[in-house]
C-alpha atoms as a PDB file:
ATOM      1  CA  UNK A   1      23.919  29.534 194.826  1.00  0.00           C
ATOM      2  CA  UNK A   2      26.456  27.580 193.850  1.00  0.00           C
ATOM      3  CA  UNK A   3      29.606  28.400 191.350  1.00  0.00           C
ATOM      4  CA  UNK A   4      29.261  27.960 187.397  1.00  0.00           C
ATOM      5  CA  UNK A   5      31.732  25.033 186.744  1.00  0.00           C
ATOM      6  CA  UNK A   6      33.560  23.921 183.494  1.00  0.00           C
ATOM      7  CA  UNK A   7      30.956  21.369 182.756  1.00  0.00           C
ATOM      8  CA  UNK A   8      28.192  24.029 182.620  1.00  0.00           C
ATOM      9  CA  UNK A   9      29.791  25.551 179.117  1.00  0.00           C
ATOM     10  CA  UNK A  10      28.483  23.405 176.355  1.00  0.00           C
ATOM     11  CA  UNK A  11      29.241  23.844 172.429  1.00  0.00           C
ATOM     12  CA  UNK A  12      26.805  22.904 169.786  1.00  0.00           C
ATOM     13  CA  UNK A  13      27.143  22.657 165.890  1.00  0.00           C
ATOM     14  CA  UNK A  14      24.390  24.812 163.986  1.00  0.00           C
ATOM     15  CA  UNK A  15      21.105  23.960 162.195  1.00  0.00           C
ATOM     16  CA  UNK A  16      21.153  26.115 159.267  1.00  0.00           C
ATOM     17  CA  UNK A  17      17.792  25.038 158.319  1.00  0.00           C
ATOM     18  CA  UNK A  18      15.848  25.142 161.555  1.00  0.00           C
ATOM     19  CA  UNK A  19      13.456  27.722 162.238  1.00  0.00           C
ATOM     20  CA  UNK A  20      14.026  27.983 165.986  1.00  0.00           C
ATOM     21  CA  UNK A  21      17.210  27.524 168.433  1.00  0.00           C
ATOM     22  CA  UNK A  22      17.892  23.921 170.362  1.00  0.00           C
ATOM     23  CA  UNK A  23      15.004  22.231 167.911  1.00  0.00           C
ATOM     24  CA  UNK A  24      16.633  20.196 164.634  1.00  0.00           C
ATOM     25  CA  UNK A  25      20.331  18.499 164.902  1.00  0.00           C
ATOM     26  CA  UNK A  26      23.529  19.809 163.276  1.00  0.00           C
ATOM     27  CA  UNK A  27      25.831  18.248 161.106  1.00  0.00           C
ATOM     28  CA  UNK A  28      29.609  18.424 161.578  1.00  0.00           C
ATOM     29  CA  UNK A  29      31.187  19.805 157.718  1.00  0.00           C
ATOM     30  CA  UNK A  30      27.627  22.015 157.576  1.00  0.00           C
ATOM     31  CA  UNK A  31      28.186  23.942 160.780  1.00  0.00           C
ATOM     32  CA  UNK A  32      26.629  27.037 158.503  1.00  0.00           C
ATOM     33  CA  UNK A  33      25.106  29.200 161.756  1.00  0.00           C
ATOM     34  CA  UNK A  34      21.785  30.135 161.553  1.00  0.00           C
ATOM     35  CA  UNK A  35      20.633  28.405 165.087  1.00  0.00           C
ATOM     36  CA  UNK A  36      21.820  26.373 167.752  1.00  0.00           C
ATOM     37  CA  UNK A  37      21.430  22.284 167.356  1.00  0.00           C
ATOM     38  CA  UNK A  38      20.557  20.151 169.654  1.00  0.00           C
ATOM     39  CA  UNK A  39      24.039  17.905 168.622  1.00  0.00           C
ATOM     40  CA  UNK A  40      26.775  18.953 170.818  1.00  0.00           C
ATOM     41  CA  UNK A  41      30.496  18.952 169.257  1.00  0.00           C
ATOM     42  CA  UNK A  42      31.513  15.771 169.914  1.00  0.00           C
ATOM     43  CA  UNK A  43      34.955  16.417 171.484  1.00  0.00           C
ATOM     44  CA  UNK A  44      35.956  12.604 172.199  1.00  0.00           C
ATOM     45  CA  UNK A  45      35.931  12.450 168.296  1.00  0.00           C
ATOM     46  CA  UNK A  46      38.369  14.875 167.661  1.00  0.00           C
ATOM     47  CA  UNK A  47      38.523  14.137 163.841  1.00  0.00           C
ATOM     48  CA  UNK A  48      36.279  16.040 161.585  1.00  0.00           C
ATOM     49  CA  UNK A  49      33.925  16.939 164.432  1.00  0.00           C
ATOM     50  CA  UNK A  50      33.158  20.585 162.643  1.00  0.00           C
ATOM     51  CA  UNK A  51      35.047  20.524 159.316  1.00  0.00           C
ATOM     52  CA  UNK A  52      34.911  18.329 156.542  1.00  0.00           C
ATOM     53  CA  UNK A  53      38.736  16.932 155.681  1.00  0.00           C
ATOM     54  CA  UNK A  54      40.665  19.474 153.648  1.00  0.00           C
ATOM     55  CA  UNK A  55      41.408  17.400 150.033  1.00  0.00           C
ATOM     56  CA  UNK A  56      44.535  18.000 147.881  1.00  0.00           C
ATOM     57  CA  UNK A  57      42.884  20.366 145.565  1.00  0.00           C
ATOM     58  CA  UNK A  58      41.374  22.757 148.024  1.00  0.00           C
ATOM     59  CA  UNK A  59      44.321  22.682 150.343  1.00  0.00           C
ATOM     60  CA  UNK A  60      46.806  23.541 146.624  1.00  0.00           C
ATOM     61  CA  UNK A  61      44.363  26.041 146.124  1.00  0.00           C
ATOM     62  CA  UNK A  62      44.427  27.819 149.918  1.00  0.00           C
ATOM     63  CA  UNK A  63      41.022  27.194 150.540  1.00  0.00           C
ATOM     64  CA  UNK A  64      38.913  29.448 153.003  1.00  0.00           C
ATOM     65  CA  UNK A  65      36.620  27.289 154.862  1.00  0.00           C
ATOM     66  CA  UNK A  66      34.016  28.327 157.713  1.00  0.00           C
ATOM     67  CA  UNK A  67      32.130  27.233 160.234  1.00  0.00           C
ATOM     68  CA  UNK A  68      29.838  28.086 163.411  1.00  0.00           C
ATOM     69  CA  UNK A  69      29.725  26.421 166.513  1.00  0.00           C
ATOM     70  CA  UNK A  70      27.864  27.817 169.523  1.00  0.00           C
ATOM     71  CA  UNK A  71      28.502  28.294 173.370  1.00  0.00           C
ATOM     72  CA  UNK A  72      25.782  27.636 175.676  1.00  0.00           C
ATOM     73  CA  UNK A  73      25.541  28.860 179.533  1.00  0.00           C
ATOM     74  CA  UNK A  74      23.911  25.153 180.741  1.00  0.00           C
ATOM     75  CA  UNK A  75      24.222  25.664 184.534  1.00  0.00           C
ATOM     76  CA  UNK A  76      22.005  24.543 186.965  1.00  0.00           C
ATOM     77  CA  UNK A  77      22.646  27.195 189.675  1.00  0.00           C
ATOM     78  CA  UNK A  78      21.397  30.100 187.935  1.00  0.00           C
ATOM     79  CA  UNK A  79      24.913  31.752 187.760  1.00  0.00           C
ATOM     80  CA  UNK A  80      25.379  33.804 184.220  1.00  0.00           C
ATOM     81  CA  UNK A  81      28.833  33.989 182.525  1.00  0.00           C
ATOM     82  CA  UNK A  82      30.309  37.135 183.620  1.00  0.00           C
ATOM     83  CA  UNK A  83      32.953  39.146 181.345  1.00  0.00           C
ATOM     84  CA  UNK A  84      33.180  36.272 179.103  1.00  0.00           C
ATOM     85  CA  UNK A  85      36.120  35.926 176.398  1.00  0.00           C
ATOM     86  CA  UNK A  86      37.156  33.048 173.845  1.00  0.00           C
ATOM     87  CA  UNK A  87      40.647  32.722 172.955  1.00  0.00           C
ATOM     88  CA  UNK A  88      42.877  30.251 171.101  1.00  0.00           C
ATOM     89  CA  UNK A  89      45.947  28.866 173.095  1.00  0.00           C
ATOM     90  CA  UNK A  90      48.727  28.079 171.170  1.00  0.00           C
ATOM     91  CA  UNK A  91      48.903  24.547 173.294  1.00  0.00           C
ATOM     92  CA  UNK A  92      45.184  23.598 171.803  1.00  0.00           C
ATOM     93  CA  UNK A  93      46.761  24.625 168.403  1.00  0.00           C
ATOM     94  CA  UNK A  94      48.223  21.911 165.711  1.00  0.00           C
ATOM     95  CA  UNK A  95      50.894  24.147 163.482  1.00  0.00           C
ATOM     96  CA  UNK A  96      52.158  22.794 160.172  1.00  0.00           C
ATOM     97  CA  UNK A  97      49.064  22.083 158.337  1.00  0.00           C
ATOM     98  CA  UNK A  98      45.944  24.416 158.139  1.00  0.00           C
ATOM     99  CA  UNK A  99      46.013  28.224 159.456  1.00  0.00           C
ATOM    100  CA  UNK A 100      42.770  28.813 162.077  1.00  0.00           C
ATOM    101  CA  UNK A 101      40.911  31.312 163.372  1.00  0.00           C
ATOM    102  CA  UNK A 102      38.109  32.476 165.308  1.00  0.00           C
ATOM    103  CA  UNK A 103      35.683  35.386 165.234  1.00  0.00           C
ATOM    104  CA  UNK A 104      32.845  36.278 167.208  1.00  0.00           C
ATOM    105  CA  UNK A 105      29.328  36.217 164.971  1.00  0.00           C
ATOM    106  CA  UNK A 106      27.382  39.808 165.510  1.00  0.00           C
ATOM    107  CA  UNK A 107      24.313  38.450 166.096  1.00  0.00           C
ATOM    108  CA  UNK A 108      25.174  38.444 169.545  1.00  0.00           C
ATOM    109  CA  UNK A 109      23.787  36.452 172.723  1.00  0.00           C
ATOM    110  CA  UNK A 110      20.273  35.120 172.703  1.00  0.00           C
ATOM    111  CA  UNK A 111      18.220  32.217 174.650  1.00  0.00           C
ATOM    112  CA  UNK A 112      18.536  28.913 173.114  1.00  0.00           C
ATOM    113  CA  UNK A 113      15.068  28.562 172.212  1.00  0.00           C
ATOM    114  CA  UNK A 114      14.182  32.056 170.125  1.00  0.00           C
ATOM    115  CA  UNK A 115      12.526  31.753 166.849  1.00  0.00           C
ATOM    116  CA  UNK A 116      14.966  34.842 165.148  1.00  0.00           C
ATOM    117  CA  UNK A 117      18.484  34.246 164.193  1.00  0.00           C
ATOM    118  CA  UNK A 118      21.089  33.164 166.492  1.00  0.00           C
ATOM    119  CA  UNK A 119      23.856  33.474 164.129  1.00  0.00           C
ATOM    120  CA  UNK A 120      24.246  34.918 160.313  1.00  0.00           C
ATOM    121  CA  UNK A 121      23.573  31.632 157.918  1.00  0.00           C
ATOM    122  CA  UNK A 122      26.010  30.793 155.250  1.00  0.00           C
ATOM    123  CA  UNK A 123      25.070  28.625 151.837  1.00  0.00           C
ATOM    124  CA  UNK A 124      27.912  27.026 151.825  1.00  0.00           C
ATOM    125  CA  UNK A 125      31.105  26.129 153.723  1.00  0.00           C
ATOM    126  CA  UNK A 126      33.376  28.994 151.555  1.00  0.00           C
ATOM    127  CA  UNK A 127      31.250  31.777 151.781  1.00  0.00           C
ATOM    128  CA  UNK A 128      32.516  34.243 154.360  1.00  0.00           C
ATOM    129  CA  UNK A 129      29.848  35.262 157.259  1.00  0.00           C
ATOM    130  CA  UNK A 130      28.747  38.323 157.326  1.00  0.00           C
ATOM    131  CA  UNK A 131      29.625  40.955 159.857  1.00  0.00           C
ATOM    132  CA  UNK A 132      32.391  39.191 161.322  1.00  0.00           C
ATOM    133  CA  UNK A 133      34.918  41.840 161.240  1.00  0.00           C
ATOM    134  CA  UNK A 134      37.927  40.662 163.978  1.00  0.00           C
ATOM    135  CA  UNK A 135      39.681  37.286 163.650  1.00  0.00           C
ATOM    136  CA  UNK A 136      41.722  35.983 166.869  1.00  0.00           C
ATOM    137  CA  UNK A 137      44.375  33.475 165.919  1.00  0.00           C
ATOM    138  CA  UNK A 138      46.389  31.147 168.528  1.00  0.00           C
ATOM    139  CA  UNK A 139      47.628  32.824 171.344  1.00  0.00           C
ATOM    140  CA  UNK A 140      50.658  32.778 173.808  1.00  0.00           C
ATOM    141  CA  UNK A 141      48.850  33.800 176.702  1.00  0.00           C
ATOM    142  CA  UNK A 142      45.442  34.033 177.810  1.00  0.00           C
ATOM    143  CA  UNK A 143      43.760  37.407 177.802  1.00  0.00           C
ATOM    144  CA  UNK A 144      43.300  39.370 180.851  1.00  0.00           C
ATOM    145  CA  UNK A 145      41.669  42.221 181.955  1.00  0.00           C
ATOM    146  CA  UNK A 146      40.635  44.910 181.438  1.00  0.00           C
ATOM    147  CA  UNK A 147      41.853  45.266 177.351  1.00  0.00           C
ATOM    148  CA  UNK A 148      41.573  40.984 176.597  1.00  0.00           C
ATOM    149  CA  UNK A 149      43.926  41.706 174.176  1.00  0.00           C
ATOM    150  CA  UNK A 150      44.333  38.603 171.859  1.00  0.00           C
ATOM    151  CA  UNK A 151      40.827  37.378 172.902  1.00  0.00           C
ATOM    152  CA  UNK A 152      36.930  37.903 172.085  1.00  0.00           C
ATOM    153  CA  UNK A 153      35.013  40.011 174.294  1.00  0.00           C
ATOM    154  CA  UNK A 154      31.405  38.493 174.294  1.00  0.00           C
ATOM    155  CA  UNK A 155      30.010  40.106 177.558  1.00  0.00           C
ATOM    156  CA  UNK A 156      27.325  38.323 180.009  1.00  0.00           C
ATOM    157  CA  UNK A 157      25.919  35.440 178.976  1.00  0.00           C
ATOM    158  CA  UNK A 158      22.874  34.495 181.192  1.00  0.00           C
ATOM    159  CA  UNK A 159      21.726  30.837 182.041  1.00  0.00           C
ATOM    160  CA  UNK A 160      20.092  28.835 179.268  1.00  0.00           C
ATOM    161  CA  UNK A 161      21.700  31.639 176.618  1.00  0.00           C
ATOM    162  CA  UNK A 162      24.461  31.119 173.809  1.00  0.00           C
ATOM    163  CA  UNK A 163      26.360  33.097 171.335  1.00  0.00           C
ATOM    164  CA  UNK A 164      27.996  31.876 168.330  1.00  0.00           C
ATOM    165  CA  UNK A 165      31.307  31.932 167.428  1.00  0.00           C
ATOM    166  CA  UNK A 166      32.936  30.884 163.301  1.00  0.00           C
ATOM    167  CA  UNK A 167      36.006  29.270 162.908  1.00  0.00           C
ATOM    168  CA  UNK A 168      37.735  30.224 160.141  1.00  0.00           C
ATOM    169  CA  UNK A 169      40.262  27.481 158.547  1.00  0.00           C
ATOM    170  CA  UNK A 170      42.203  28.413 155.432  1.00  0.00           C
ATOM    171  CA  UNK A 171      44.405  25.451 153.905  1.00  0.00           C
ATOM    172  CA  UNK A 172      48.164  26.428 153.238  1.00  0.00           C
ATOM    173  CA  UNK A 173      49.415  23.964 150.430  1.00  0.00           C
ATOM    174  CA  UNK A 174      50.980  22.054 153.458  1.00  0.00           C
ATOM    175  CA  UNK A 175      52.429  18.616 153.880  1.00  0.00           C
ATOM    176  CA  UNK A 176      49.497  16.467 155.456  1.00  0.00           C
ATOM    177  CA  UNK A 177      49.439  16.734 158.822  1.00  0.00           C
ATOM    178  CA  UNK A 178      47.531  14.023 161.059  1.00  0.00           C
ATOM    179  CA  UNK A 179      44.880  15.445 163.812  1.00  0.00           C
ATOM    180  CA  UNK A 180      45.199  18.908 162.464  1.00  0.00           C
ATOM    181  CA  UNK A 181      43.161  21.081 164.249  1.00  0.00           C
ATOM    182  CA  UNK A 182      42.321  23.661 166.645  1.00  0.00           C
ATOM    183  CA  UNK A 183      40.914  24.287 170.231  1.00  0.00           C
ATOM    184  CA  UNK A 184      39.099  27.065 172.081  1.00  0.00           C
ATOM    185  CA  UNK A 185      38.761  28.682 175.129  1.00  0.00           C
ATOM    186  CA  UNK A 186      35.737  30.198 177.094  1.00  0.00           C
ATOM    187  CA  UNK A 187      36.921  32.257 180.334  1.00  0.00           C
ATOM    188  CA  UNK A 188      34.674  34.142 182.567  1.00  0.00           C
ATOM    189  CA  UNK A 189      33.809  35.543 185.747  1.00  0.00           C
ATOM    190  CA  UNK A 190      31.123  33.383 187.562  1.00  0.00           C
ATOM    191  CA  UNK A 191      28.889  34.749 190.789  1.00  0.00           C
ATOM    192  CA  UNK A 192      28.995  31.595 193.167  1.00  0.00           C
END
């Protein structure tokens, strides 16, 4: 058995609408959980590849924006995800414009091809999820073990599974700021 490798964590946008995981695309600015797409965040484009561009009004009136993206255990060789944590570095991090976080959705881990919920479903980007009760901002350091404090404890996350995670943006009446943004990071303990 070989080792899980970086390229074996994949992250998909949602399909509110579908009625099963990994079968209808998503649609970056209606991320809105529900299931797992089949359209992968595109992370070459890294311009409005899960939120919609923050406009003058909503960022003078501090708007709240979410959205879900999910993490998917693609490997080949079988290994699962062990202890697995998300965290946001303070290098993937753009300060000065929008304020970003991340929380885990309760729904929990589930294949990517179940027919019940994967994630809670939203009705529209401002409406809070849900059940989502801890909110991880950018971080210093990475987590370690054994408290992860500062990170997301998800747990094991077996081939051909995901979980899904919201990020939470909420405009500051800032200056504009080009490439604003955030990025994540999955850690975890692999078999191999």
């Amino acid at each position: 058995m070989t080792a899980l490798v970086f390229s074996d964590i994949l992250y998909y946008l949602s399909a509110p609408s579908a009625s099963a995981g990994f079968a209808n695309a998503g649609t970056a600015g209606a991320s809105w959980g529900g299931y797992i797409s089949t359209s992968q965040l595109n992370s070459s484009v890294t311009l409005d590849n899960l939120f919609n561009d923050i406009t003058g009004s909503q960022n003078a009136a501090d708007q709240v924006d979410y959205a879900c993206l999910f993490v998917l255990n693609n490997t080949s060789s079988g290994n699962s995800m062990l202890n697995t944590v998300v965290w946001v570095p303070n290098s993937a991090y753009v300060a000065g414009g929008a304020n970003a976080a991340v929380g885990a959705d309760p729904t929990g881990i589930s294949v990517k091809t179940v027919t019940s919920l994967q994630a809670v479903k939203i009705t529209s980007n401002t409406v809070a999820p849900a059940g989502v009760s801890t909110w991880i901002g950018p971080q210093a350091s990475a987590p370690t073990a054994p408290s992860y404090t500062g990170g997301l404890q998800i747990g094991t996350v077996p081939p051909g599974s995901c979980f899904a995670l919201w990020i939470r943006r909420t405009a500051a009446n800032s200056a504009p700021v080009n490439a604003d943004g955030l990025g994540i990071q999955v850690i975890c303990d692999t078999q191999g």
